[in-house]
Structures are given as structure tokens and as C-alpha cells.
N, C-alpha and C. Protein backbone atom coordinates (compact mmCIF):
# COMPACT_ATOMS: atom_id res chain seq x y z
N UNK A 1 0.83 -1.21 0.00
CA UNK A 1 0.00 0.00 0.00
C UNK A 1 0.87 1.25 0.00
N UNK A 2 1.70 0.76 0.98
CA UNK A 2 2.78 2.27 0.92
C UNK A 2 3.87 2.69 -0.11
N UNK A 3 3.82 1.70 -1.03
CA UNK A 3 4.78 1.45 -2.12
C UNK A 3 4.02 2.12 -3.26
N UNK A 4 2.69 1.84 -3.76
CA UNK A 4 1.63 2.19 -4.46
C UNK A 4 1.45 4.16 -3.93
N UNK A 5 1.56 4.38 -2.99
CA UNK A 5 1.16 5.90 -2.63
C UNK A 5 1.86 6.24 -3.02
N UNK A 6 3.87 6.04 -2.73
CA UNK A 6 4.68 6.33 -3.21
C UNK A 6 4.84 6.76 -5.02
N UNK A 7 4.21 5.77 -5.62
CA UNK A 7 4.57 5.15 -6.44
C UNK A 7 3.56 6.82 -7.40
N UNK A 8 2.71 6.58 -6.78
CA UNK A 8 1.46 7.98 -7.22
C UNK A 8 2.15 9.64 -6.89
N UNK A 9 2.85 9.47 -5.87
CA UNK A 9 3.10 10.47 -5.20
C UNK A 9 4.37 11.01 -6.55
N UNK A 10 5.24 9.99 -7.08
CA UNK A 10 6.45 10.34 -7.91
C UNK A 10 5.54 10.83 -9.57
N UNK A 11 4.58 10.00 -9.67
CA UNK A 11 4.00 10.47 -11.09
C UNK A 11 3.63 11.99 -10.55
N UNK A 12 3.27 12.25 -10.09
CA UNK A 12 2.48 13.75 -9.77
C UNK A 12 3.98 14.66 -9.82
N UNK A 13 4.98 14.23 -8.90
CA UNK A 13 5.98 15.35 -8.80
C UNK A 13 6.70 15.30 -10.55
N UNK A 14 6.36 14.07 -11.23
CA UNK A 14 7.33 14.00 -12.55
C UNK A 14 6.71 15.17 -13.06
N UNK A 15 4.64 15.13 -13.41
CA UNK A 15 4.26 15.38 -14.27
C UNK A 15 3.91 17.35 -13.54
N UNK A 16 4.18 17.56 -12.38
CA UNK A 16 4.28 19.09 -11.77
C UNK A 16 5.55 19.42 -12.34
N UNK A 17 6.93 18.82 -12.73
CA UNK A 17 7.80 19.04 -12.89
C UNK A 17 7.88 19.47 -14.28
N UNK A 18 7.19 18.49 -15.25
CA UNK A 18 7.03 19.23 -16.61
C UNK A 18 6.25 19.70 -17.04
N UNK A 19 5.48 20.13 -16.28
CA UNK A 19 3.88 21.27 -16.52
C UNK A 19 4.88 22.87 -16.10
N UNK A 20 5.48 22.27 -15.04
CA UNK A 20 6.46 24.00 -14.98
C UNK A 20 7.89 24.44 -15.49
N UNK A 21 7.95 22.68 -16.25
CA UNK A 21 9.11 22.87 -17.36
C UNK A 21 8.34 23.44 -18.36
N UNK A 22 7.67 23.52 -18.97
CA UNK A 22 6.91 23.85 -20.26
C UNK A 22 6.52 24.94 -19.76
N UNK A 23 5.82 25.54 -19.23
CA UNK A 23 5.13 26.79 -18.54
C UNK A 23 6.42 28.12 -18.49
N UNK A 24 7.77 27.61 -18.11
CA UNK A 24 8.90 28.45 -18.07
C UNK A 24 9.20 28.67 -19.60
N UNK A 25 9.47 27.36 -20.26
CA UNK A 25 9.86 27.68 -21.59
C UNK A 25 8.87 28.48 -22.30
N UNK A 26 7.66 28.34 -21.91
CA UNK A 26 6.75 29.21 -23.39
C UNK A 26 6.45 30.48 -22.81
N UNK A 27 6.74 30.54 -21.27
CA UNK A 27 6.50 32.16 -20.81
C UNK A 27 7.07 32.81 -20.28
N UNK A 28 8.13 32.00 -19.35
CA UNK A 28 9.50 32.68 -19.07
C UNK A 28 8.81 32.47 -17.50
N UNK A 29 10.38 32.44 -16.27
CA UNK A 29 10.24 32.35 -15.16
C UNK A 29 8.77 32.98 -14.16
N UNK A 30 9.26 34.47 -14.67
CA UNK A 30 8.23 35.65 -14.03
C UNK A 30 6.56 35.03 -14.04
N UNK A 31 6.29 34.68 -14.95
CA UNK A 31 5.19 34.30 -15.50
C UNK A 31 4.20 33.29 -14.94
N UNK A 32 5.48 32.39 -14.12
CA UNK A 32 5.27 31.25 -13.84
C UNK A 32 3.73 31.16 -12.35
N UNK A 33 3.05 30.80 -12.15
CA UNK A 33 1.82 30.71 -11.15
C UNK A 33 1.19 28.79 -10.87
N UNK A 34 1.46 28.98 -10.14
CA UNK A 34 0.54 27.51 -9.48
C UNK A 34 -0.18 27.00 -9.94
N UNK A 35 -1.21 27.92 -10.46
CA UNK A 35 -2.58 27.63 -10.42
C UNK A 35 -2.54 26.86 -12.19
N UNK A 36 -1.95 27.86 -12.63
CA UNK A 36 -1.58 27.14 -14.06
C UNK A 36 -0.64 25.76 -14.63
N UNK A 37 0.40 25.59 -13.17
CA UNK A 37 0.71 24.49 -13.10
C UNK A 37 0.20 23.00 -13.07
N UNK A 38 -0.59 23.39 -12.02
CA UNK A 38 -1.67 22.46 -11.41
C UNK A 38 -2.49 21.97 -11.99
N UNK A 39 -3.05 22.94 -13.16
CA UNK A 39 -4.21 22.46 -14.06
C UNK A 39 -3.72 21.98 -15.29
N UNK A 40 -2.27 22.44 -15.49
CA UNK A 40 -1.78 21.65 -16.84
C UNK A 40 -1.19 19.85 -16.41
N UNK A 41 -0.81 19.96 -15.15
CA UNK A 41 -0.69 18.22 -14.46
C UNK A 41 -2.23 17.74 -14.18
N UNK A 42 -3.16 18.30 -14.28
CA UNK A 42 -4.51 17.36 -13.88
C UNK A 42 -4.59 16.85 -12.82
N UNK A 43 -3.71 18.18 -11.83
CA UNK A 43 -3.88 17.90 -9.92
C UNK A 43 -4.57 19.18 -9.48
N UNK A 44 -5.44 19.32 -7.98
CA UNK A 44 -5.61 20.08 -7.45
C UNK A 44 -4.61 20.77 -7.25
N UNK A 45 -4.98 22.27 -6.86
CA UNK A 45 -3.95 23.38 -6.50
C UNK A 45 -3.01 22.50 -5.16
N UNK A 46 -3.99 22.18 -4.29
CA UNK A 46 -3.01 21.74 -3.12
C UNK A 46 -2.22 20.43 -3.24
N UNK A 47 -2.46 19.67 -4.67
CA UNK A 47 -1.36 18.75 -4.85
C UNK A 47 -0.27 18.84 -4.61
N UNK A 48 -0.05 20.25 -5.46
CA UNK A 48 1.40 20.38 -5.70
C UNK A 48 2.66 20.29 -4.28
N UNK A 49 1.35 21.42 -3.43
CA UNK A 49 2.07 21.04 -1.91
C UNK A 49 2.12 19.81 -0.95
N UNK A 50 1.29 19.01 -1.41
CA UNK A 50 2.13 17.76 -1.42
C UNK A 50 2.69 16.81 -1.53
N UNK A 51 4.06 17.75 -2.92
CA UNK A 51 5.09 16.61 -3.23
C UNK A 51 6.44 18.29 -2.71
N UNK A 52 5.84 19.45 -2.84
CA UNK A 52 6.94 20.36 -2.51
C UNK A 52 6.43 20.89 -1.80
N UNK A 53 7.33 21.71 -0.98
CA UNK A 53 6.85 22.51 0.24
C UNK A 53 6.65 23.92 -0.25
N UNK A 54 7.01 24.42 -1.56
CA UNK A 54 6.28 25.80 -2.13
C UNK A 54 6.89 25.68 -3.58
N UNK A 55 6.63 26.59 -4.28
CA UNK A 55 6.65 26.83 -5.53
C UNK A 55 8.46 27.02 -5.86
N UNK A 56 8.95 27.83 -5.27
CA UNK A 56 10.47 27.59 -5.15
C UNK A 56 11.38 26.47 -5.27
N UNK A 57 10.36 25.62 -4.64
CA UNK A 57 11.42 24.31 -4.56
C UNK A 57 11.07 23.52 -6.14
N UNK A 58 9.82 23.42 -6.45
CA UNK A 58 9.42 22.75 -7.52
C UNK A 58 10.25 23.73 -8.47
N UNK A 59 10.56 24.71 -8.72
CA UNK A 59 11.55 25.68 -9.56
C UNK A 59 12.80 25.24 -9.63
N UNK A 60 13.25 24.82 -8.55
CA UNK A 60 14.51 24.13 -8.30
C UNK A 60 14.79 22.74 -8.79
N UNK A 61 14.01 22.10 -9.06
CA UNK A 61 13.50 20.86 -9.78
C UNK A 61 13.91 21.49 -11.08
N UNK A 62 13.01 22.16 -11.73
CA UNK A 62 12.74 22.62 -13.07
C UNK A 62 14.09 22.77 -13.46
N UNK A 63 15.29 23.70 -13.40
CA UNK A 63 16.17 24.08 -13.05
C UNK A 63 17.40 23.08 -13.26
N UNK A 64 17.30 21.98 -11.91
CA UNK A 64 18.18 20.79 -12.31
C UNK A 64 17.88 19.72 -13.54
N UNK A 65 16.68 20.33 -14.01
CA UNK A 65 16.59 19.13 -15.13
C UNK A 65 17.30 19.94 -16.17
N UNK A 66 16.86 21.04 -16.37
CA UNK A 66 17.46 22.56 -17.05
C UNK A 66 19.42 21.86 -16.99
N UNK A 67 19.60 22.03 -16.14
CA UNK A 67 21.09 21.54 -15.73
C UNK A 67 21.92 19.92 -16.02
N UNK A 68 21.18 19.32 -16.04
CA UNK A 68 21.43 18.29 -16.89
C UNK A 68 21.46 18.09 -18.32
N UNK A 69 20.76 19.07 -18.97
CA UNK A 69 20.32 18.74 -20.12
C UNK A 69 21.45 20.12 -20.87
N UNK A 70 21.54 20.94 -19.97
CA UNK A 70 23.04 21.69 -20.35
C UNK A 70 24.25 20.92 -20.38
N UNK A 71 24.48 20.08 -19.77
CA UNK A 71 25.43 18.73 -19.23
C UNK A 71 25.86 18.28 -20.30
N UNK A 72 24.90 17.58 -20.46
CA UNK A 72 24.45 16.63 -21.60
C UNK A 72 25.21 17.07 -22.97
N UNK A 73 24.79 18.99 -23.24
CA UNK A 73 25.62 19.46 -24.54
C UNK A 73 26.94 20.14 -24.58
N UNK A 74 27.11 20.05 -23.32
CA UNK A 74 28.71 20.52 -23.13
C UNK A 74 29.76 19.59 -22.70
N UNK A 75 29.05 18.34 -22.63
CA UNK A 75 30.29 17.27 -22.51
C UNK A 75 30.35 16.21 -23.59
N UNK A 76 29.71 16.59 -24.57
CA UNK A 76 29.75 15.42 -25.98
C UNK A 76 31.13 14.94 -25.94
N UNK A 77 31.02 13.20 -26.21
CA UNK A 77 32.43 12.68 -26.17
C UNK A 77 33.48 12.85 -27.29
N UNK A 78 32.47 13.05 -28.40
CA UNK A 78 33.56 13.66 -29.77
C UNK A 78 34.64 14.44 -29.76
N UNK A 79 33.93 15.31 -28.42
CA UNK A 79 35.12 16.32 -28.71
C UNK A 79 36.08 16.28 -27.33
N UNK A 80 35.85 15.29 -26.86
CA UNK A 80 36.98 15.09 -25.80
C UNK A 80 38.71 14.94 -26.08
N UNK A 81 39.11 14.49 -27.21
CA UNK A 81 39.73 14.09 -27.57
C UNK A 81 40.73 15.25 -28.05
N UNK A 82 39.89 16.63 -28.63
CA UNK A 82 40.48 17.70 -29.31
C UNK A 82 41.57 18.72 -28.31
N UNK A 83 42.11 19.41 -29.34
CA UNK A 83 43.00 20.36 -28.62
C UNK A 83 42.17 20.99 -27.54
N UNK A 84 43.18 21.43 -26.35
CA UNK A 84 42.27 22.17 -25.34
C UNK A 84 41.39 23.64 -25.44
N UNK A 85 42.11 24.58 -27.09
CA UNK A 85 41.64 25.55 -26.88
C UNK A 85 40.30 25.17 -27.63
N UNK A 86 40.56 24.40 -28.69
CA UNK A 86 39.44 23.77 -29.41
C UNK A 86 38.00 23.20 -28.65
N UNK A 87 38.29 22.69 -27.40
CA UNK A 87 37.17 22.28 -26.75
C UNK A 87 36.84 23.09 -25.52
N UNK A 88 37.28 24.44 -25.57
CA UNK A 88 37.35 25.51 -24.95
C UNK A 88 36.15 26.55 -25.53
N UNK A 89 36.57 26.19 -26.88
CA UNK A 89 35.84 27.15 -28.26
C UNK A 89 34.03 26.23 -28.21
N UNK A 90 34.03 24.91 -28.46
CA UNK A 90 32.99 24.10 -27.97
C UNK A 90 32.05 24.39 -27.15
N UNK A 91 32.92 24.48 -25.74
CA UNK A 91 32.05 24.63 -24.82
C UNK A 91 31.18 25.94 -24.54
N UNK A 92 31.65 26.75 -24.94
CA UNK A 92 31.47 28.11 -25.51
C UNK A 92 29.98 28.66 -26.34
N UNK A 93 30.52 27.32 -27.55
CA UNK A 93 29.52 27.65 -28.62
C UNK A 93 27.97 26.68 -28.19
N UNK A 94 28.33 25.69 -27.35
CA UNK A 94 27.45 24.74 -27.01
C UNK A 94 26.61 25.56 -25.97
N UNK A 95 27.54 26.56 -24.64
CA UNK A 95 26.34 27.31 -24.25
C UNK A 95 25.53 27.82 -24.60
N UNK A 96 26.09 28.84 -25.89
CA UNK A 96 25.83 30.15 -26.86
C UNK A 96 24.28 29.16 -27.20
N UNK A 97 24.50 28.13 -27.70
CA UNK A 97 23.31 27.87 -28.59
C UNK A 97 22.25 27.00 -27.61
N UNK A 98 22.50 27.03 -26.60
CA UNK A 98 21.79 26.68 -25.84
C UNK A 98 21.12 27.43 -25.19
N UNK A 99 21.46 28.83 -24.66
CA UNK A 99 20.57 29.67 -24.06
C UNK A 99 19.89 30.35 -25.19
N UNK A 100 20.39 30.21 -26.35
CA UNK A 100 19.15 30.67 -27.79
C UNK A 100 18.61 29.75 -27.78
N UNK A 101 18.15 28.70 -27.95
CA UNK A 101 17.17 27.40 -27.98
C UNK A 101 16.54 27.04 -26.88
N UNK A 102 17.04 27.33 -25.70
CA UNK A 102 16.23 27.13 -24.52
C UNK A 102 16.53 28.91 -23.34
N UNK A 103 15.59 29.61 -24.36
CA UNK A 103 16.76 31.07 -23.53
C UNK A 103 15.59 31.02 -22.59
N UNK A 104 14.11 30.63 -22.30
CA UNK A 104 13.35 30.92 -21.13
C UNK A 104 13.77 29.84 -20.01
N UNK A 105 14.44 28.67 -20.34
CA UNK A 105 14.79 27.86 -19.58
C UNK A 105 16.22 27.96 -18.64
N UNK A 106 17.49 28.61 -19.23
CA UNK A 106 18.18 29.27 -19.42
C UNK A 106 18.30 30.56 -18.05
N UNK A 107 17.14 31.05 -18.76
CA UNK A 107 17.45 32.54 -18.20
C UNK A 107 16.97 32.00 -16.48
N UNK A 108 15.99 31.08 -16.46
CA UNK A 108 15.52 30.28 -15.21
C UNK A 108 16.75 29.66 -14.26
N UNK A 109 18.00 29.67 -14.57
CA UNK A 109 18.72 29.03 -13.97
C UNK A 109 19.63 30.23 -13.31
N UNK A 110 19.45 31.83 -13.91
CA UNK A 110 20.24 32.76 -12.87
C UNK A 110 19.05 33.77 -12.14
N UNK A 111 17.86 33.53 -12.55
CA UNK A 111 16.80 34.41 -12.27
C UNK A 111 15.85 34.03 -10.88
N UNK A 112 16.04 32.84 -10.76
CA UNK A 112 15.56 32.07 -9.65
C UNK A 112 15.91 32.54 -8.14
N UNK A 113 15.66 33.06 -7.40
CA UNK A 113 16.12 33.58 -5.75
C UNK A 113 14.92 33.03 -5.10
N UNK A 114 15.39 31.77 -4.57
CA UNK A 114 14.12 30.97 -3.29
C UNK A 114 14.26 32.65 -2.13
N UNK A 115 13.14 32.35 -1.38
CA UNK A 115 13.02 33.08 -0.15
C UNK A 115 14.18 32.46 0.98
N UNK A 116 14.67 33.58 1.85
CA UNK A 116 15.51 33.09 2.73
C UNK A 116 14.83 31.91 3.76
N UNK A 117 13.74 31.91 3.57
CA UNK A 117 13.17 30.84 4.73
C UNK A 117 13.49 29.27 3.79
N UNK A 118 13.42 29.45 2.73
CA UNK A 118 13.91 28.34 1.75
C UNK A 118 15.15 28.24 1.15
N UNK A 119 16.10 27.98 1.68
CA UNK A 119 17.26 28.69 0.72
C UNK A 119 17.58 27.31 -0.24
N UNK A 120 18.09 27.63 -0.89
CA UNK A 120 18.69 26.70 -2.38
C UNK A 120 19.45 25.71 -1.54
N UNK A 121 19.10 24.43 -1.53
CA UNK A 121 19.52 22.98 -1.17
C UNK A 121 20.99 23.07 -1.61
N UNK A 122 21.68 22.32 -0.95
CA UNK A 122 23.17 22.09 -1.04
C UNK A 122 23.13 21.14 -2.40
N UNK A 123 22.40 20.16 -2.35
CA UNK A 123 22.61 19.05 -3.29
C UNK A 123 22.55 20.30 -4.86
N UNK A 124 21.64 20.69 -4.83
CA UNK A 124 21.88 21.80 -6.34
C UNK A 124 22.72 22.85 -7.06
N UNK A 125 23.07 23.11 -5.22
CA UNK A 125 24.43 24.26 -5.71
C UNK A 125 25.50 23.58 -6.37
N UNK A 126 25.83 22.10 -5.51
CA UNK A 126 26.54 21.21 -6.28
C UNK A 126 26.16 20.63 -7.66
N UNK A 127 24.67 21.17 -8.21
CA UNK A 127 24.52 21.14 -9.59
C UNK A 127 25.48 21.55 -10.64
N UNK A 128 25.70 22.81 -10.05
CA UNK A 128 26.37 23.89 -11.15
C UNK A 128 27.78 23.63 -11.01
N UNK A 129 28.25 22.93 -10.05
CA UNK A 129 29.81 23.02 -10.52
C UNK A 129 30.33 22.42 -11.38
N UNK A 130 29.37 21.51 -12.22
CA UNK A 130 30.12 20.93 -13.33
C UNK A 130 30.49 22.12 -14.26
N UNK A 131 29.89 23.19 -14.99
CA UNK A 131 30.06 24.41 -15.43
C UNK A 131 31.61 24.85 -14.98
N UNK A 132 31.82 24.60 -13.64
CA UNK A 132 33.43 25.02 -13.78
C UNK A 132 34.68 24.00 -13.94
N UNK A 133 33.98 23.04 -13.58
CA UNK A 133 35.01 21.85 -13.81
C UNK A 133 35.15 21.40 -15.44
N UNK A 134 33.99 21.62 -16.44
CA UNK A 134 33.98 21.27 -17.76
C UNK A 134 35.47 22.48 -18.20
N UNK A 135 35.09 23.26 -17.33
CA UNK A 135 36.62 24.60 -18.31
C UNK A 135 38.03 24.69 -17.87
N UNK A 136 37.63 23.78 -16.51
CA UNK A 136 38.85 23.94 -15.74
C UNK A 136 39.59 22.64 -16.57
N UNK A 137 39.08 21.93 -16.75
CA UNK A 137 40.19 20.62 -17.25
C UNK A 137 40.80 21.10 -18.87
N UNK A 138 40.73 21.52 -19.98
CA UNK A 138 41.44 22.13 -20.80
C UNK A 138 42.19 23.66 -20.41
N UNK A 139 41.71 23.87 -19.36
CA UNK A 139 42.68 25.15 -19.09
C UNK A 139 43.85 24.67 -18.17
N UNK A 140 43.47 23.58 -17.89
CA UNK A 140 44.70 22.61 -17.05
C UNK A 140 45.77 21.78 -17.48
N UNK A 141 45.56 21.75 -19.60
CA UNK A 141 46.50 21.55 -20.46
C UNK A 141 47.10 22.19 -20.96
N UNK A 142 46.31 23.74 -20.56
CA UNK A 142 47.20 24.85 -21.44
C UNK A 142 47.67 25.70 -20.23
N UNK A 143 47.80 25.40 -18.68
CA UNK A 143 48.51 25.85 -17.93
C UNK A 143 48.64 24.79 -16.59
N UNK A 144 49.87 23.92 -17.08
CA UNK A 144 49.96 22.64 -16.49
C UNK A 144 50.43 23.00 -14.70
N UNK A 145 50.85 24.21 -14.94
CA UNK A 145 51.92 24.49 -13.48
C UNK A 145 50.95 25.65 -12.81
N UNK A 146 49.20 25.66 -12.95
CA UNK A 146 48.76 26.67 -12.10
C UNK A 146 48.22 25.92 -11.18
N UNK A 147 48.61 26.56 -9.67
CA UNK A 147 47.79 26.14 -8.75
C UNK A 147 46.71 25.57 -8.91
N UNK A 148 45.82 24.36 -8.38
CA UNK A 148 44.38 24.49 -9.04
C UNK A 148 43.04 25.26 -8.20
N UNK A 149 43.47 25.83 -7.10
CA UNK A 149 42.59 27.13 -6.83
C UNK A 149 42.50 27.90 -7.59
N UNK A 150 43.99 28.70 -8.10
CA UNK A 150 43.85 29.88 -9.14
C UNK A 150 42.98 29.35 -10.65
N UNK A 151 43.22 27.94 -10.95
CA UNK A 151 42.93 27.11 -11.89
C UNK A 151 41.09 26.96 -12.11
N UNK A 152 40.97 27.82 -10.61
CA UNK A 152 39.14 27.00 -10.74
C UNK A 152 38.46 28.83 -10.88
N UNK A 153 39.68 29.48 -10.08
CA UNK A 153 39.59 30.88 -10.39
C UNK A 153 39.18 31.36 -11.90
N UNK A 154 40.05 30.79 -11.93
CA UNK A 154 40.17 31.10 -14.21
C UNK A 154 38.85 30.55 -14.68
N UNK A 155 38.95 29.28 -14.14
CA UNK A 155 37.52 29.20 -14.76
C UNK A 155 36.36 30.03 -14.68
N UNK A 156 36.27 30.16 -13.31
CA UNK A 156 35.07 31.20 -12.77
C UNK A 156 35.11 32.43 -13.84
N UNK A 157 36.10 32.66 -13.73
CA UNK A 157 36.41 34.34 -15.03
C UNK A 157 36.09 33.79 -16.21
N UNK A 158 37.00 32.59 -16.93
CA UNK A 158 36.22 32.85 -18.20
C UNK A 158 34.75 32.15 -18.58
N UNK A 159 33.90 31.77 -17.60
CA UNK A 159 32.71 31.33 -17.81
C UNK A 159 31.87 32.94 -17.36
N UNK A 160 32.20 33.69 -16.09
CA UNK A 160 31.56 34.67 -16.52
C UNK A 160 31.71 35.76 -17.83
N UNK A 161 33.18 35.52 -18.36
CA UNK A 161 33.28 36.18 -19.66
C UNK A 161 32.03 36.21 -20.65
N UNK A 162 31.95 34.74 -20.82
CA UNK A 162 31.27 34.02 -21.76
C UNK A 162 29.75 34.73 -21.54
N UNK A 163 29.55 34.28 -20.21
CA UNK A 163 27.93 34.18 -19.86
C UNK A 163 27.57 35.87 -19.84
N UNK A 164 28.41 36.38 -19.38
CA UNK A 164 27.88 38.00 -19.54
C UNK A 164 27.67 38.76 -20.86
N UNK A 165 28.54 38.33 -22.09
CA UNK A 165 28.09 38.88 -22.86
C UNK A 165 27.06 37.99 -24.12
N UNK A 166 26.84 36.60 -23.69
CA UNK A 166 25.37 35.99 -23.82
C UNK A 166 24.78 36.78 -23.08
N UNK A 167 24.33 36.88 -21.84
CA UNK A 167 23.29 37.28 -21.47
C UNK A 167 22.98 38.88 -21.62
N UNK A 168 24.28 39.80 -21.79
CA UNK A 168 23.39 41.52 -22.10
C UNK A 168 22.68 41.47 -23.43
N UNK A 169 23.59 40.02 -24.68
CA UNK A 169 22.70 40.44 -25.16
C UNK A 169 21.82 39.84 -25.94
N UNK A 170 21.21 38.45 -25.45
CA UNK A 170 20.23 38.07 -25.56
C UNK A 170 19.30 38.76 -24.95
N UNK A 171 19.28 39.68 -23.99
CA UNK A 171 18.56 40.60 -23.04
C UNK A 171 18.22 42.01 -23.92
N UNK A 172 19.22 41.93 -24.94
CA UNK A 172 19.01 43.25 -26.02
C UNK A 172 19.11 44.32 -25.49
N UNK A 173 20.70 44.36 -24.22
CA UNK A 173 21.20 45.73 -23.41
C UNK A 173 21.86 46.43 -25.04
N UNK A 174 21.47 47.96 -24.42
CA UNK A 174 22.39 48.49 -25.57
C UNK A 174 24.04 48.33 -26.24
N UNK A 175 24.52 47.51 -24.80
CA UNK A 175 25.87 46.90 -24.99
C UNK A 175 26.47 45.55 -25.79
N UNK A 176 25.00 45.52 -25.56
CA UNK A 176 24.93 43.88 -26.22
C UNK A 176 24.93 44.09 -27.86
N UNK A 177 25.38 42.19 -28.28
CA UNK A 177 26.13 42.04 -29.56
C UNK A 177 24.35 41.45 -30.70
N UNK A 178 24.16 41.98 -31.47
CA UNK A 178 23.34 41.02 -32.66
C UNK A 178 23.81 39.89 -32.47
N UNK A 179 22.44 39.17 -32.30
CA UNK A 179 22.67 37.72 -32.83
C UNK A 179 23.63 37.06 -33.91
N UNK A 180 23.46 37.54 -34.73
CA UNK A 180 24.26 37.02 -35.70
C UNK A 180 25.97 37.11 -35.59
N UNK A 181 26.24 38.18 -35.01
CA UNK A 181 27.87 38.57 -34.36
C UNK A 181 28.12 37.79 -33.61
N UNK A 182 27.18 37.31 -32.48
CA UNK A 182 27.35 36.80 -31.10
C UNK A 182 28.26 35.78 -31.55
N UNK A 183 27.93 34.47 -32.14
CA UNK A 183 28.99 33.35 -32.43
C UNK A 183 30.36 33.73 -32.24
N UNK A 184 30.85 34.78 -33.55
CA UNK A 184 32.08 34.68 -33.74
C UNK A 184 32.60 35.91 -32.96
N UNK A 185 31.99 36.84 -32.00
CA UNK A 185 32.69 37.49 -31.38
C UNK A 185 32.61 36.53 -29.36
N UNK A 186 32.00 35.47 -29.15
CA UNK A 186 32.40 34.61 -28.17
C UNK A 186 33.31 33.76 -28.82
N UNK A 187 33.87 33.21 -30.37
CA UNK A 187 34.78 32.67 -30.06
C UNK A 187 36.03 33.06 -30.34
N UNK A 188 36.13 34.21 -30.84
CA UNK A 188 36.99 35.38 -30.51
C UNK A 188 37.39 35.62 -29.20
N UNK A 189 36.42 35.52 -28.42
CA UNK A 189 36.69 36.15 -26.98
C UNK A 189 37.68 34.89 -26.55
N UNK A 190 37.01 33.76 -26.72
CA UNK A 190 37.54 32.28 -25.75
C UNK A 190 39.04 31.91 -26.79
N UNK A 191 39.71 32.44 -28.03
CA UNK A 191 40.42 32.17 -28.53
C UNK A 191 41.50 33.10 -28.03
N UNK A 192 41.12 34.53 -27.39
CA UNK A 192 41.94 35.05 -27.42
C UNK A 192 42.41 34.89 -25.77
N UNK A 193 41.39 34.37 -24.76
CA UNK A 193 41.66 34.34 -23.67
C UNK A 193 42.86 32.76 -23.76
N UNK A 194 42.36 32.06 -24.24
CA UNK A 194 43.15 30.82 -24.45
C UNK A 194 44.61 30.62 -25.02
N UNK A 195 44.32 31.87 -25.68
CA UNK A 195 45.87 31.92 -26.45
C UNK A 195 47.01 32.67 -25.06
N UNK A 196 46.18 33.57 -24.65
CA UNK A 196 46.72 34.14 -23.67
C UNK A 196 47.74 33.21 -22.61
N UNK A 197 46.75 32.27 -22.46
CA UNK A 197 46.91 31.29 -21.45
C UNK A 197 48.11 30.88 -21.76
N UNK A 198 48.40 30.24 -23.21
CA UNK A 198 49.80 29.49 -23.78
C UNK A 198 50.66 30.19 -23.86
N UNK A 199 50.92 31.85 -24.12
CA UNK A 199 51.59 32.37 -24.04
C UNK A 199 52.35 32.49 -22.63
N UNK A 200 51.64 32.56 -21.78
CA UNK A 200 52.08 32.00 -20.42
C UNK A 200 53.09 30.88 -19.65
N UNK A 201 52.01 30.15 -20.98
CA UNK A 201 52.73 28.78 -20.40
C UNK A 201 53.93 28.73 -21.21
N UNK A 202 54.24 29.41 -21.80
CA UNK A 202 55.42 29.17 -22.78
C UNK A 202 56.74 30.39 -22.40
């Protein structure tokens, strides 16, 4: 009996999970409401509260699936094999086209602030560090002798490189680049930070 409740209890959190996966993608975070959740899973409003304890947390769900499925296109095994600045340039272009193809899903993964009475679970923060570990290991061929604090440092810098000028201007800040530029002026950016790097090392 208790296996069976269980068993009900996980379909409901799958299908709350992609009623507010879909709900983010076609309207964007802000947008997002319960009530519309609820009725696109075919549960009462108070279902939802109980499989999550508020709307935040089920966001946080949304989010790590969001995060896997970024995973997923920034670690293709093809290109494991390539030069480091080369799969530097990759990882780059694999974000780039990922927050254009999924930019409401995307934008859900820096826009999100639970309430302090809820704060963001440990297990998720440890979501995102693959994001620095995917950059840190080719920047660890093209600078074999850096500390690997300073090493996770670098990363941190050139992933916010990357992500800041995706995001002013997919956001369409006046600073921000046309779409069509964006490609080749991020791999401009990651070619020239990379080259930097070897010059270093050399």
C-alpha cells in the first residue's frame, strides 16, 4: 500500500515538474503561477504542496533538469579528444546555442532567488559546478603548473566572460552584440583568452 502511494506520489511530482518545465519555456520564469501548473498536471492546487513545500522548490527541480540537459551538450564525447583551446571554443559555442534554444529555460537558472526561509539545497548548488570543472580541465592543459585554486579561479572568469556577454545580449542591453555577431565574437573572446593562457605557459 505504501509502495503504491509512493509510487502515485512520484508520477504527480514528474508530471508538476514538466507542466512547470513547459510553462517556463513558453513564458518565461516571471510568468510562472501555481494555479496554471496544477491544471496543466490534472492535480488540485493543493497537490502540488504535497510533493513540494512551495513553488520555489518545484523551480529548483525545473532548473536541475534545465542543468542536466546543459550537461548533456557541453560534454559530448567527440570532442573530448580535441585540442584544449578547441574544446574551450565548444564549450562556448554549445552554451551560446543553448541559451538561444532554450533562452526561457536558461534565463531560469540565474533568475531564480528561493526566499531566505527556503534557501537553495546544497545538493543543487553542487549542480552547477560541473560548469566550472567542464573549463577547468582544458585550461589545465594549457597551464599545467597553475595552482588548481587559481585554476578554478580562471575558470570562474572565463565562464563569466562568456555568460555576460550571452546574457546583455540576448537581453538586447544596448551593450549587447546582434545575434548574428554573437557566435564569432564569443569565439573570438575564448580564442583570445586561451591563447593568452599558452603564451604563459610558454
Amino acid at each position: 500500500m505504501a509502495g503504491r502511494r509512493e509510487e502515485k506520489r512520484e508520477d504527480l511530482k514528474a508530471r508538476l515538474i514538466e507542466a512547470a518545465r513547459e510553462r517556463i519555456a513558453k513564458d518565461g520564469l516571471a510568468n510562472l503561477r501555481a494555479r496554471d501548473i496544477t491544471q496543466d498536471a490534472g492535480c488540485a492546487l493543493g497537490g502540488l504542496y504535497t510533493v513540494f513545500s512551495d513553488l520555489a522548490e518545484l523551480v529548483i527541480h525545473v532548473n536541475s533538469a534545465t542543468l542536466k540537459a546543459l550537461e548533456a551538450r557541453l560534454t559530448l564525447p567527440e570532442t573530448k579528444d580535441r585540442p584544449p583551446t578547441d574544446r574551450l571554443r565548444n564549450l562556448a559555442q554549445g552554451y551560446l546555442s543553448f541559451a538561444v534554444e532554450h533562452r526561457n529555460l536558461w534565463k531560469a537558472l540565474f533568475d531564480h532567488f528561493p526566499p531566505e526561509s527556503s534557501p537553495t539545497p546544497q545538493w543543487h548548488l553542487n549542480e552547477h559546478l560541473f560548469l566550472m570543472d567542464v573549463i577547468a580541465e582544458p585550461l589545465a592543459e594549457l597551464q599545467p603548473d597553475m595552482p588548481a585554486q587559481d585554476r578554478a579561479i580562471r575558470a570562474r572568469t572565463l565562464f563569466g566572460a562568456v555568460h555576460g556577454v550571452v546574457s546583455i545580449s540576448l537581453e538586447g542591453r544596448f551593450v549587447g552584440l546582434p545575434l548574428e555577431r554573437l557566435s564569432r565574437e564569443v569565439d573570438e573572446l575564448v580564442q583570445t583568452i586561451a591563447a593568452g593562457a599558452e603564451r604563459r605557459r610558454g
